[in-house]
C-alpha atoms as a PDB file:
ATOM      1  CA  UNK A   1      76.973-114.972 139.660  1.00  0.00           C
ATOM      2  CA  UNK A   2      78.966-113.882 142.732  1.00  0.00           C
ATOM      3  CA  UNK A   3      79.700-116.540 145.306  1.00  0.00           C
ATOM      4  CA  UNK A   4      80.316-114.490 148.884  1.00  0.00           C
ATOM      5  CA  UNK A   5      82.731-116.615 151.405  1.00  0.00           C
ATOM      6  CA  UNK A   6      82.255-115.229 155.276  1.00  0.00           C
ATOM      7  CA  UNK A   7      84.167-117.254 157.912  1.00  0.00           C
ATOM      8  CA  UNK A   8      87.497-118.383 158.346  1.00  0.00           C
ATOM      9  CA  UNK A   9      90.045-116.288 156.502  1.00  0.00           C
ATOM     10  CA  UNK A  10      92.266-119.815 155.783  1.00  0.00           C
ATOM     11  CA  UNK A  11      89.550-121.730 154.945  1.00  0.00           C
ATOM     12  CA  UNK A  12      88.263-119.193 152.426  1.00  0.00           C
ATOM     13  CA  UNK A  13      92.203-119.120 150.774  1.00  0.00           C
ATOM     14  CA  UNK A  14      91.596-122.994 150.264  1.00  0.00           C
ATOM     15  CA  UNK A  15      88.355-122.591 148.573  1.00  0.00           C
ATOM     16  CA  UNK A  16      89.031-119.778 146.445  1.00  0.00           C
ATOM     17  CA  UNK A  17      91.833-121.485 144.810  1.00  0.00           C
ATOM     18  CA  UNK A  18      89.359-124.884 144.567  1.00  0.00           C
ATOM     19  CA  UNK A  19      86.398-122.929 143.291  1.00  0.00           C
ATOM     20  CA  UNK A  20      89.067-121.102 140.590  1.00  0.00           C
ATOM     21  CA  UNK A  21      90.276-123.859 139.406  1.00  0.00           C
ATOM     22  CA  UNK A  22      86.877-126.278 139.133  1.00  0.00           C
ATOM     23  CA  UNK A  23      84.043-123.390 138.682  1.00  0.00           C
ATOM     24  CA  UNK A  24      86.363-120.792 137.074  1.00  0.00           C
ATOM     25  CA  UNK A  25      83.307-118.587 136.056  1.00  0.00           C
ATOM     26  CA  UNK A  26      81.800-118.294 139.510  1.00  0.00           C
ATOM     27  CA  UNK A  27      84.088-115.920 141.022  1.00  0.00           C
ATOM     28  CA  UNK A  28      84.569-116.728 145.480  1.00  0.00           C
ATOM     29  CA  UNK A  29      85.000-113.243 147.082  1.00  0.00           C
ATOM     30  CA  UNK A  30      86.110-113.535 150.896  1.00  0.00           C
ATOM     31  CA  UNK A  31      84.175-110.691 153.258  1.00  0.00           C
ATOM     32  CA  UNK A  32      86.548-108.567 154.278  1.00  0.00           C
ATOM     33  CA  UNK A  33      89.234-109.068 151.998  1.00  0.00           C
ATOM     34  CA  UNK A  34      87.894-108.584 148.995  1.00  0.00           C
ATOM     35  CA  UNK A  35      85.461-105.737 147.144  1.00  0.00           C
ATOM     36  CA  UNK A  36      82.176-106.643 146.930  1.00  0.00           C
ATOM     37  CA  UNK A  37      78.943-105.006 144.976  1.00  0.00           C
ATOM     38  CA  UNK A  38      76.303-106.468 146.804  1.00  0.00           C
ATOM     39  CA  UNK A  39      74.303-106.381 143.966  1.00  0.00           C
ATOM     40  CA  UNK A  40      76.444-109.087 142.527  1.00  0.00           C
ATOM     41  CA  UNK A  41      76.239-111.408 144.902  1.00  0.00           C
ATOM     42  CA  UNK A  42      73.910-114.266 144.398  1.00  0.00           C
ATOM     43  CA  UNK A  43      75.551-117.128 146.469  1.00  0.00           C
ATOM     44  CA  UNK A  44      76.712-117.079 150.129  1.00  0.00           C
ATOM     45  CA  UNK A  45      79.062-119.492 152.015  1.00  0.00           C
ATOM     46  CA  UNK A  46      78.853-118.807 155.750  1.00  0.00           C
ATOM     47  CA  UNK A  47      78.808-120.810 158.995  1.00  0.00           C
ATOM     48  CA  UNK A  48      78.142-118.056 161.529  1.00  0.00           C
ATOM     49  CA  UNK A  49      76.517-114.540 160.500  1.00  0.00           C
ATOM     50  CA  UNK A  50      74.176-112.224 162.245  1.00  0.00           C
ATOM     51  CA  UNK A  51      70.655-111.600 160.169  1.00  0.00           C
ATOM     52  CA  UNK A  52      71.600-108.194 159.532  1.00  0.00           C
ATOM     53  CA  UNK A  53      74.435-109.258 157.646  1.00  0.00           C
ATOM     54  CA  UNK A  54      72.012-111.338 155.079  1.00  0.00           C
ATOM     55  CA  UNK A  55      70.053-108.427 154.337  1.00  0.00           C
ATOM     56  CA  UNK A  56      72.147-106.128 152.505  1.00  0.00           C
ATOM     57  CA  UNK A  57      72.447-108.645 149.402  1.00  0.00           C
ATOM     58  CA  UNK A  58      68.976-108.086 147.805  1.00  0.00           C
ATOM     59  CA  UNK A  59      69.763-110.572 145.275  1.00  0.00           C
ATOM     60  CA  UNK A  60      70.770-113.642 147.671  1.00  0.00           C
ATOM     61  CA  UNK A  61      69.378-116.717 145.979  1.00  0.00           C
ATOM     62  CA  UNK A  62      71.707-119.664 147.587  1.00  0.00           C
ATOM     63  CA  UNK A  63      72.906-120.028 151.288  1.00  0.00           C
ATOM     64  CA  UNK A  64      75.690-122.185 151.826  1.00  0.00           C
ATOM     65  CA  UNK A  65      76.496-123.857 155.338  1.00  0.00           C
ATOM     66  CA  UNK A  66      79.973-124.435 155.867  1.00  0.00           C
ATOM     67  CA  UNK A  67      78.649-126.757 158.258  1.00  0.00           C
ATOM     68  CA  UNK A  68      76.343-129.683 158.548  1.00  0.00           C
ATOM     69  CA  UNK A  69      73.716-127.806 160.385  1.00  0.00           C
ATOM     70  CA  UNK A  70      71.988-124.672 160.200  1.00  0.00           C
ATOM     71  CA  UNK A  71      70.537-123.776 163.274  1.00  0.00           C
ATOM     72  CA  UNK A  72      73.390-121.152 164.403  1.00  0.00           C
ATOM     73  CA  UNK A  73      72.521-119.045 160.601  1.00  0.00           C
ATOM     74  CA  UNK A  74      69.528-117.046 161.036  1.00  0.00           C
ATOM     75  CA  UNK A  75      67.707-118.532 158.556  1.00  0.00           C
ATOM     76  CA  UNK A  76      64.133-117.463 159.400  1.00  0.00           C
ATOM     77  CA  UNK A  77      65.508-114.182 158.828  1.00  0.00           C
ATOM     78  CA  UNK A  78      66.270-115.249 155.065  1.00  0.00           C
ATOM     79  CA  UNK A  79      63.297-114.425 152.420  1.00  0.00           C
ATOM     80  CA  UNK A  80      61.377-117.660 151.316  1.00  0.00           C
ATOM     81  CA  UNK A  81      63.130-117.875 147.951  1.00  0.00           C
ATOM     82  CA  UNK A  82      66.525-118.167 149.065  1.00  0.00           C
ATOM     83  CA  UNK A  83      67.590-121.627 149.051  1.00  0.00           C
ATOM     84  CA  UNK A  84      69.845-123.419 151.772  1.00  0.00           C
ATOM     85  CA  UNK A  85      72.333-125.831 151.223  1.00  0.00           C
ATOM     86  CA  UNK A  86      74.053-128.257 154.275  1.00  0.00           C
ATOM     87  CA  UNK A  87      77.799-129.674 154.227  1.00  0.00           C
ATOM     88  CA  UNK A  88      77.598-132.794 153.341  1.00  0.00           C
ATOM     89  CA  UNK A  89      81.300-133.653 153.251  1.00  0.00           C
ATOM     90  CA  UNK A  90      83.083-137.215 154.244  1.00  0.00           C
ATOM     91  CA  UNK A  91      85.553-135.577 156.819  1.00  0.00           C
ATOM     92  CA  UNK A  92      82.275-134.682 158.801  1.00  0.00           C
ATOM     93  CA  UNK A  93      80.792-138.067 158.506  1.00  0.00           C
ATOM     94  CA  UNK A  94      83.603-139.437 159.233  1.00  0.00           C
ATOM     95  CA  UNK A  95      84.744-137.448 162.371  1.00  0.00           C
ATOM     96  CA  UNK A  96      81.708-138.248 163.631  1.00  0.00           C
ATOM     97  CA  UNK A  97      81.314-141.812 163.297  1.00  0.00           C
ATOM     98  CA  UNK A  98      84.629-142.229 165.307  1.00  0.00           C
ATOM     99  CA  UNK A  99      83.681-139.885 167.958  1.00  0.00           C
ATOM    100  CA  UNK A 100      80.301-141.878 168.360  1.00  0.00           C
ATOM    101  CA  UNK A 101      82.565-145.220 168.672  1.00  0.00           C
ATOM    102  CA  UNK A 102      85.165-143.530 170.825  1.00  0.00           C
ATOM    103  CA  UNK A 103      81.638-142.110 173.232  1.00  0.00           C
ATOM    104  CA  UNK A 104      80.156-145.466 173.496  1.00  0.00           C
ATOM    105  CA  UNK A 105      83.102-147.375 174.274  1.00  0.00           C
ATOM    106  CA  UNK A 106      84.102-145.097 176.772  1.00  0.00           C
ATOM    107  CA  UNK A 107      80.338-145.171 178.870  1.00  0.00           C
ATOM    108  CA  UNK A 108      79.656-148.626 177.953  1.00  0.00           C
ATOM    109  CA  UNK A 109      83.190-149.332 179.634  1.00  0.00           C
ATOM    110  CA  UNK A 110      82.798-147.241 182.825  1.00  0.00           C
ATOM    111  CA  UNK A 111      85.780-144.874 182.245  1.00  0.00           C
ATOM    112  CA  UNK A 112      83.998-141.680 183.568  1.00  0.00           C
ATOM    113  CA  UNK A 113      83.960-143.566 187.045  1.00  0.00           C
ATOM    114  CA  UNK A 114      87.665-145.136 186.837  1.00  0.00           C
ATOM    115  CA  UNK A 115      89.129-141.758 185.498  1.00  0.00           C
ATOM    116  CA  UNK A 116      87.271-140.401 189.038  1.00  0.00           C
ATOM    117  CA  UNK A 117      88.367-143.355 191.056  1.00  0.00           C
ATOM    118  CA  UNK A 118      92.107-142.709 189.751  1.00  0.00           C
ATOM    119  CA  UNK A 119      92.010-139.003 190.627  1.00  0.00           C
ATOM    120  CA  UNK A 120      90.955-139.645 193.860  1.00  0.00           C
ATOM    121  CA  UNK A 121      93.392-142.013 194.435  1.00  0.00           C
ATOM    122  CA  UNK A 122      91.599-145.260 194.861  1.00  0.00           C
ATOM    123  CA  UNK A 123      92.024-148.759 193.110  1.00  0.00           C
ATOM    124  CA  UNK A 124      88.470-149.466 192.620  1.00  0.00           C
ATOM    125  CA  UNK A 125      86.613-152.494 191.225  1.00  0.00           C
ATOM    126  CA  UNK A 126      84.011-152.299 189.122  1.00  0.00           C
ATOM    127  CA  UNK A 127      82.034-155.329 186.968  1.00  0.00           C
ATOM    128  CA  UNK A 128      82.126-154.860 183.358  1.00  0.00           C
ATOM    129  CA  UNK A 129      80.211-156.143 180.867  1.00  0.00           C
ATOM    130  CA  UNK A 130      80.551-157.241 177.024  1.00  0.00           C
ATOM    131  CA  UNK A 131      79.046-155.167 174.076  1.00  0.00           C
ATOM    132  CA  UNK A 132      76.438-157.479 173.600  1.00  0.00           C
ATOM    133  CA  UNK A 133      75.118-156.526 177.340  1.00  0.00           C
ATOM    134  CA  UNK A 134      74.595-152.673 176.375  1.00  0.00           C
ATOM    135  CA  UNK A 135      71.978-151.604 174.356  1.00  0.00           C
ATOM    136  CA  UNK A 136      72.716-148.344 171.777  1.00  0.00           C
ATOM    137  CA  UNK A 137      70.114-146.068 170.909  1.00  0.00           C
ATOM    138  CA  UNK A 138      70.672-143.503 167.755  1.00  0.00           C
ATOM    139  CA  UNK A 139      68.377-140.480 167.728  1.00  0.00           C
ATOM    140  CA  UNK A 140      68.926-138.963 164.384  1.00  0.00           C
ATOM    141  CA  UNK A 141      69.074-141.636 160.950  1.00  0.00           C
ATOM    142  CA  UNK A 142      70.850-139.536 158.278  1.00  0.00           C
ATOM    143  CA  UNK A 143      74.094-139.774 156.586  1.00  0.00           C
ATOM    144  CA  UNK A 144      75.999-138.806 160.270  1.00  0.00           C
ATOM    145  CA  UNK A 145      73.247-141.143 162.344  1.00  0.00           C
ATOM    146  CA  UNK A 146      73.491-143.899 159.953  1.00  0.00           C
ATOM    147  CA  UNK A 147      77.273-143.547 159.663  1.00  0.00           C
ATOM    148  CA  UNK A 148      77.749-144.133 163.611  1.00  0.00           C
ATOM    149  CA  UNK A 149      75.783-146.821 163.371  1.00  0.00           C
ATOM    150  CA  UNK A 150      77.962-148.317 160.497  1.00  0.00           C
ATOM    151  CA  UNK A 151      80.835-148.518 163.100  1.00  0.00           C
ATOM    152  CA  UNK A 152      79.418-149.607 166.290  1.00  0.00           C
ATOM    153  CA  UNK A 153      77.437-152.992 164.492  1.00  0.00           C
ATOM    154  CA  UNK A 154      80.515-155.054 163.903  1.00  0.00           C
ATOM    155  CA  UNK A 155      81.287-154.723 167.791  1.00  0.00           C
ATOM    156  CA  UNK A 156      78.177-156.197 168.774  1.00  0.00           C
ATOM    157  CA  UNK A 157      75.912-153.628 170.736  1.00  0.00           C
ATOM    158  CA  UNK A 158      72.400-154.301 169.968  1.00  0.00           C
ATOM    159  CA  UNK A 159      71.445-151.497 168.219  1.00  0.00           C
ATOM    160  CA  UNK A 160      68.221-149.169 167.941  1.00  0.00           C
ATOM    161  CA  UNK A 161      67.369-145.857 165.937  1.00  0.00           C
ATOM    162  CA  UNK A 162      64.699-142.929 166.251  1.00  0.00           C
ATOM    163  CA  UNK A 163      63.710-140.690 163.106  1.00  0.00           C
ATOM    164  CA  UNK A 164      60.990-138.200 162.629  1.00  0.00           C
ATOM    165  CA  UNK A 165      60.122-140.929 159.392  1.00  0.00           C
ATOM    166  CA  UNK A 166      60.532-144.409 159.246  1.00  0.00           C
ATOM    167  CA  UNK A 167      63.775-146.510 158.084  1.00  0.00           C
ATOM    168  CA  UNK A 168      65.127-149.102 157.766  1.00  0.00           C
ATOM    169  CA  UNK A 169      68.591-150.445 158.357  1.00  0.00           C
ATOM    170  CA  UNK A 170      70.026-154.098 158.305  1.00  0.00           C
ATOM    171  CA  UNK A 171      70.790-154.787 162.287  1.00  0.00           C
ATOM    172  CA  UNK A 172      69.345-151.476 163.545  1.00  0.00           C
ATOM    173  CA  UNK A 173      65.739-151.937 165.181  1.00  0.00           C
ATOM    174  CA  UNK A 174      64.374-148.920 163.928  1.00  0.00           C
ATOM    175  CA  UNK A 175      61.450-146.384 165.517  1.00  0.00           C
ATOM    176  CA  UNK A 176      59.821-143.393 164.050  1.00  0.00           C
ATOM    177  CA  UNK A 177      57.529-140.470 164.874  1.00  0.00           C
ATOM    178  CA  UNK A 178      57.052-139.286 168.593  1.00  0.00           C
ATOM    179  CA  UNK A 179      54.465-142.071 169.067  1.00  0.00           C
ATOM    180  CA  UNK A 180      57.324-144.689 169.388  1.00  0.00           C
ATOM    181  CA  UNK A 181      59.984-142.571 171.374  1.00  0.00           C
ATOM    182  CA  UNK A 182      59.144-143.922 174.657  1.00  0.00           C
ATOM    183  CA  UNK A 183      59.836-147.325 173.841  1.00  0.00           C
ATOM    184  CA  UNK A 184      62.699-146.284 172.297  1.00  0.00           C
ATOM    185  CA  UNK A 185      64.004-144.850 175.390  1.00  0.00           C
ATOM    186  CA  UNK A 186      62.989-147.530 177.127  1.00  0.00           C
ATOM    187  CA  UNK A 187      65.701-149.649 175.605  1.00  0.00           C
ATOM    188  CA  UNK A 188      68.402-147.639 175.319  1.00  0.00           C
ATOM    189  CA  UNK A 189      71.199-148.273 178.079  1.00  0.00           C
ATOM    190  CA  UNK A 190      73.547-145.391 175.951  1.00  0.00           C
ATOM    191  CA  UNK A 191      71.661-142.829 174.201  1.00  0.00           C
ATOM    192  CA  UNK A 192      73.193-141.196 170.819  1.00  0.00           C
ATOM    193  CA  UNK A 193      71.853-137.450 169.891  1.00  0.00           C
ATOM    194  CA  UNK A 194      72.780-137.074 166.933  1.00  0.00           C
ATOM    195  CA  UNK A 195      69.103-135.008 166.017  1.00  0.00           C
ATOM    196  CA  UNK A 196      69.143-131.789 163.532  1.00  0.00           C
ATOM    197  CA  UNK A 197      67.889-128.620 166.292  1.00  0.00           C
ATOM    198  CA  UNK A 198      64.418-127.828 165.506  1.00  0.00           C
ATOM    199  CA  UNK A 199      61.535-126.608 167.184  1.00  0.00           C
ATOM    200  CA  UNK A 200      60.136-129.891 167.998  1.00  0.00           C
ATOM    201  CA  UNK A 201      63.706-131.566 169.089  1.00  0.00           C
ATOM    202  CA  UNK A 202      64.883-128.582 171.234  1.00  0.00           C
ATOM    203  CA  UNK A 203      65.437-129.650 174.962  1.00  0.00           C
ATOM    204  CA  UNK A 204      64.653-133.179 173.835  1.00  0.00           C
ATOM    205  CA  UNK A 205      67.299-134.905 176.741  1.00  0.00           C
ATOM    206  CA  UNK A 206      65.409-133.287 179.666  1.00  0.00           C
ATOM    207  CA  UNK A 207      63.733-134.672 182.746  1.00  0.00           C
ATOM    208  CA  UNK A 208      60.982-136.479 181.135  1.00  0.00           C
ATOM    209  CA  UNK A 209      63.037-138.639 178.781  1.00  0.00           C
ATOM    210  CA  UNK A 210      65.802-139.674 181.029  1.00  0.00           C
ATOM    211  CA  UNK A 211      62.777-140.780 183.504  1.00  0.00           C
ATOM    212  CA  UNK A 212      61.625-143.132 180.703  1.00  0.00           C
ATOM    213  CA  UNK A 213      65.283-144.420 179.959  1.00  0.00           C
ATOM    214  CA  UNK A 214      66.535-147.804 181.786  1.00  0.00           C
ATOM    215  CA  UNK A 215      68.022-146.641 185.095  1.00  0.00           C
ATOM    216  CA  UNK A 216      72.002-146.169 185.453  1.00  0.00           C
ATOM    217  CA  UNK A 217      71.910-145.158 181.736  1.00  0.00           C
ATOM    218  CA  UNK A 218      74.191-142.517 179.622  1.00  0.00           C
ATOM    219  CA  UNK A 219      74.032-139.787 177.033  1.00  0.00           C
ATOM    220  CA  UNK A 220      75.831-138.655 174.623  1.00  0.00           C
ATOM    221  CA  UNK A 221      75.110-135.239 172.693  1.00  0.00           C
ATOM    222  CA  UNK A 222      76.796-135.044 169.527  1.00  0.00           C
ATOM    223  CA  UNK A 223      73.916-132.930 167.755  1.00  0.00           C
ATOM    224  CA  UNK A 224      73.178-129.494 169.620  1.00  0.00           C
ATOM    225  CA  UNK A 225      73.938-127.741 172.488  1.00  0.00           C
ATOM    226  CA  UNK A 226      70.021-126.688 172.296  1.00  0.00           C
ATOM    227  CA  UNK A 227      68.914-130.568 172.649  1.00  0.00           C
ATOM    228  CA  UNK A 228      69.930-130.538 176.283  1.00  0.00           C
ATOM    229  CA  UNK A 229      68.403-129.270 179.325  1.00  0.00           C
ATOM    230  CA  UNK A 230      71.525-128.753 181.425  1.00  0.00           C
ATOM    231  CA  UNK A 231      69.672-128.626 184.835  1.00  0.00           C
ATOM    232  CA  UNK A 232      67.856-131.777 184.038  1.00  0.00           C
ATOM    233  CA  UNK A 233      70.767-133.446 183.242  1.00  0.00           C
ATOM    234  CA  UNK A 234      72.754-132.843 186.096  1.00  0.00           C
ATOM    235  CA  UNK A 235      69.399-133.400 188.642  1.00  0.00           C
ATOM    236  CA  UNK A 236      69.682-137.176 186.624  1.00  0.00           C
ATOM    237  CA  UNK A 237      73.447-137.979 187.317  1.00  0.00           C
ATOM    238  CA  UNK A 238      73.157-136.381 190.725  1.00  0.00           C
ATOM    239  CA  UNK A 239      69.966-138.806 191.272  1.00  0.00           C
ATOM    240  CA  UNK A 240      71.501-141.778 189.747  1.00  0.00           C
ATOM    241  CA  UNK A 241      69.301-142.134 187.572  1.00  0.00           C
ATOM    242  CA  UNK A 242      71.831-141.602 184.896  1.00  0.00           C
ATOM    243  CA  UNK A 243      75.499-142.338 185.090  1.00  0.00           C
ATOM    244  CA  UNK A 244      77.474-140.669 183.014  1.00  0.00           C
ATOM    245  CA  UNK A 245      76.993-138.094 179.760  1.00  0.00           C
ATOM    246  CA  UNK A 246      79.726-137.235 177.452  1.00  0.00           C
ATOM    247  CA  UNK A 247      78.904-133.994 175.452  1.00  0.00           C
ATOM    248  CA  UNK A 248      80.746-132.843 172.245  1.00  0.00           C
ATOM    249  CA  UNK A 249      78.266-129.523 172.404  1.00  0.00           C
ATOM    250  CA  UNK A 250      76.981-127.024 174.713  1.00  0.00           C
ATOM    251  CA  UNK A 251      75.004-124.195 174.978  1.00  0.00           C
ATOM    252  CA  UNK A 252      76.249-121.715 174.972  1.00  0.00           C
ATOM    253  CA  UNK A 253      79.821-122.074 173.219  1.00  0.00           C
ATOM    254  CA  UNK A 254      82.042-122.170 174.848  1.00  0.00           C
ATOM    255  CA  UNK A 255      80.335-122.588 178.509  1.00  0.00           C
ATOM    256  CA  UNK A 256      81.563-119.659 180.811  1.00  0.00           C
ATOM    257  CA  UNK A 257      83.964-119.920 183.912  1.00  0.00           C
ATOM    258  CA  UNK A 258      82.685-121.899 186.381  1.00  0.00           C
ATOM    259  CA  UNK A 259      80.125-124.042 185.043  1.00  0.00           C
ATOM    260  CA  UNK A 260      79.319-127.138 186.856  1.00  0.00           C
ATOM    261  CA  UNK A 261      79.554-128.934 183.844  1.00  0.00           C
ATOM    262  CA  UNK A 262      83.409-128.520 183.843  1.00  0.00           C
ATOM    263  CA  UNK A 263      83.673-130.016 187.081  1.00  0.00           C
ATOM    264  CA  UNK A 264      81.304-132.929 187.358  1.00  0.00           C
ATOM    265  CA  UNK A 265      82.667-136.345 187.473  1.00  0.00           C
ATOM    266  CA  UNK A 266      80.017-138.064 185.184  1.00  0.00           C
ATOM    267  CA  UNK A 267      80.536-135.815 182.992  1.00  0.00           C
ATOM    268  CA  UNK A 268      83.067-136.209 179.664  1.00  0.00           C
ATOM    269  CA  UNK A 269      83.493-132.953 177.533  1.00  0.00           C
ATOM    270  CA  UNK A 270      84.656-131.681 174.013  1.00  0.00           C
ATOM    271  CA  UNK A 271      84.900-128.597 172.896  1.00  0.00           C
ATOM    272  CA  UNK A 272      82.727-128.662 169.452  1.00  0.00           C
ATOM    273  CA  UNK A 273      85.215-131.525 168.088  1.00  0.00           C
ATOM    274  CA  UNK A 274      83.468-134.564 167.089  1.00  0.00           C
ATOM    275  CA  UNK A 275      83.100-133.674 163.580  1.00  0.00           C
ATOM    276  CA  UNK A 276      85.179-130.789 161.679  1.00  0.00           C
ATOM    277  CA  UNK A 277      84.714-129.237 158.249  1.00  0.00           C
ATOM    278  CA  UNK A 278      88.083-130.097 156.712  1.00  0.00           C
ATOM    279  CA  UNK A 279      89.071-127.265 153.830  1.00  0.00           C
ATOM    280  CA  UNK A 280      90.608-129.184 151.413  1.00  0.00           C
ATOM    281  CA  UNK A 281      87.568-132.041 151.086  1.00  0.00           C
ATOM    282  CA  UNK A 282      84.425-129.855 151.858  1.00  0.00           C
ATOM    283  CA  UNK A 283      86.069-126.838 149.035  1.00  0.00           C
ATOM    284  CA  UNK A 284      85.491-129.466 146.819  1.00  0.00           C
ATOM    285  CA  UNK A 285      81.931-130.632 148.215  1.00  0.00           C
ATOM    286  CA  UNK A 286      81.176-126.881 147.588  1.00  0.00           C
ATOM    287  CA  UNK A 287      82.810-127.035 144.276  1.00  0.00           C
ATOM    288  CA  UNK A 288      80.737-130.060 143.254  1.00  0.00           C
ATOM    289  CA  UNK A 289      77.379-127.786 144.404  1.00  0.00           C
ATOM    290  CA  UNK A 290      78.252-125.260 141.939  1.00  0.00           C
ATOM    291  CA  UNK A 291      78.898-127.367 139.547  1.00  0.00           C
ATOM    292  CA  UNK A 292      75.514-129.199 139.395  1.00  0.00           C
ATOM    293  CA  UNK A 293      73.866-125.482 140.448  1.00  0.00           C
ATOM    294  CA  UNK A 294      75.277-124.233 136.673  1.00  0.00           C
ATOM    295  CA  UNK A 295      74.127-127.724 135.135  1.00  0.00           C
ATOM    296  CA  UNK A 296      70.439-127.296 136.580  1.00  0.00           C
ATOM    297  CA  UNK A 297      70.965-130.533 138.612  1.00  0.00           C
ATOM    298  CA  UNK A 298      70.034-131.135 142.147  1.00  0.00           C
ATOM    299  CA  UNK A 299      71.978-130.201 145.152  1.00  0.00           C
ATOM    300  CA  UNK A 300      73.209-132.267 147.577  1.00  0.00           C
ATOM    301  CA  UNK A 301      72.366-131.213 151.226  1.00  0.00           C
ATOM    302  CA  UNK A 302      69.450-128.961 150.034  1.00  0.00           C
ATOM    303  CA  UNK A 303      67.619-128.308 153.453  1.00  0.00           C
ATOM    304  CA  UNK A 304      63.304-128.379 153.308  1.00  0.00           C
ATOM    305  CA  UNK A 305      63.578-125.177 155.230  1.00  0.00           C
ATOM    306  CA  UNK A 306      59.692-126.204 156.541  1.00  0.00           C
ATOM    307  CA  UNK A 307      61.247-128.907 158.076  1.00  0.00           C
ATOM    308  CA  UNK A 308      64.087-127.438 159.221  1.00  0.00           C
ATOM    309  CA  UNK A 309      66.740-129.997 157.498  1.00  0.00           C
END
């Protein structure tokens, strides 16, 4: 019952020692440090490895993300059987709840166009308006959706959500299926993407949408680099038809030299920080897997890989 660690060679120290000491009879070998009979090896914790590297453990029955998503593993390259397992880890929840508050403040309160204004050496005025006057729209309703929304209701932004299925959450006008998207467009002055990358949600902030959002809106991308159409956005701030994006992901990561998105003044970026795996907590997320895995109990973060999360 080998457990297989590829990624960061400190965060696979941390977890060896938590794994030792919690699941003692599941040994965590790190790739490249450690031998390995691939034969053995029935459990894999990886954030980022090419297809070919899946294939040489005929025996693979459990993929673990490091992360909360999935979509940079190559797991249509994985045989049916083998199971896949998300991060779901408080640190990542978290991290991304404050980055969502942090984002919304920010647009809601103009500072892409002051920070501008201050570069170019201007004192300029510019009307601002309470919470209560911007409307927040949430694509995405898990644990990370659900937790943004958490933070930003006690400072009064009306708030709105969009899921694949329905839900429902006290102070959050929610909207599901793609039958309901445009009107929730329609009302969302600051749009959160905070959607899982799947076929249907790739190159969902394009052209089309931000037509159907109110004009001088935002966006924020939080979820995917692959959710955004990079051209389309810039055509929108460039139109005014949006005003400002801030973007936590890109794709690709990181952008090369020289892309406009480095120098536009609408535009806020991060580089892939919103939400981190912390060692210590998600070692013991993992630890908590294992131990349910050995008790025959259900794990959290198991992914419907039909659905793609």
């Amino acid at each position: 019952m080998t457990l297989l660690y590829h990624g960061l060679e400190e965060r696979g120290l941390v977890w060896r020692d938590i794994v030792a000491a919690r699941v003692p009879q599941m040994p965590l070998l790190r790739w490249g440090h450690d031998e390995v009979d691939p034969q053995e090896v029935r459990y894999i914790a990886a954030w980022n490895a090419p297809a070919e590297f899946f294939g040489q453990f005929p025996n693979l029955e459990i993929l673990f993300s490091v992360g909360a998503g999935i979509d940079q593993l190559p797991i249509n390259a994985l045989p049916p059987h083998v199971r896949v397992v998300r991060m779901v880890e408080q640190g990542i929840i978290t991290g991304m709840a404050e980055y969502v508050a942090l984002a919304c403040l920010a647009l809601h309160r103009d500072l892409p166009f002051f920070i501008s204004e201050q570069r170019a050496g201007r004192w300029s005025y510019r009307h601002t308006r309470l919470a209560s006057q911007s409307r927040i729209g949430v694509m995405g309703l898990g644990e990370l959706g659900r937790a943004a929304l958490d933070v930003l209701r006690p400072l009064g932004f009306p708030l709105s959500g969009w899921s694949r299925s329905g839900r429902e959450i006290e102070g959050v006008t929610c909207f599901a299926g793609t039958s309901t998207l445009d009107a929730f467009l329609a009302q969302s002055d600051i749009l959160v993407c905070l959607l899982p990358l799947t076929d249907e949600t790739r190159g969902i902030l394009c052209r089309a949408n931000f037509a159907k959002m109110p004009a001088g809106s935002a966006v924020i991308n939080a979820g995917r680099g692959g959710h955004l159409v990079a051209d389309d956005l810039i055509e929108a701030l460039d139109a005014g038809r949006l005003r400002a994006a801030m973007l936590d992901v890109t794709n690709p990561e990181p952008l090369p030299e020289g892309h406009p998105f480095y120098r536009h003044p609408a535009i806020f970026l991060t580089p892939h920080v919103a939400a981190e795996t912390r060692h210590d907590t998600a070692g013991n997320v993992l630890a908590d897997n294992l131990e349910r895995l050995l008790a025959g109990e259900a794990l959290l973060g198991e992914v419907d890989r039909k659905r793609g999360y």
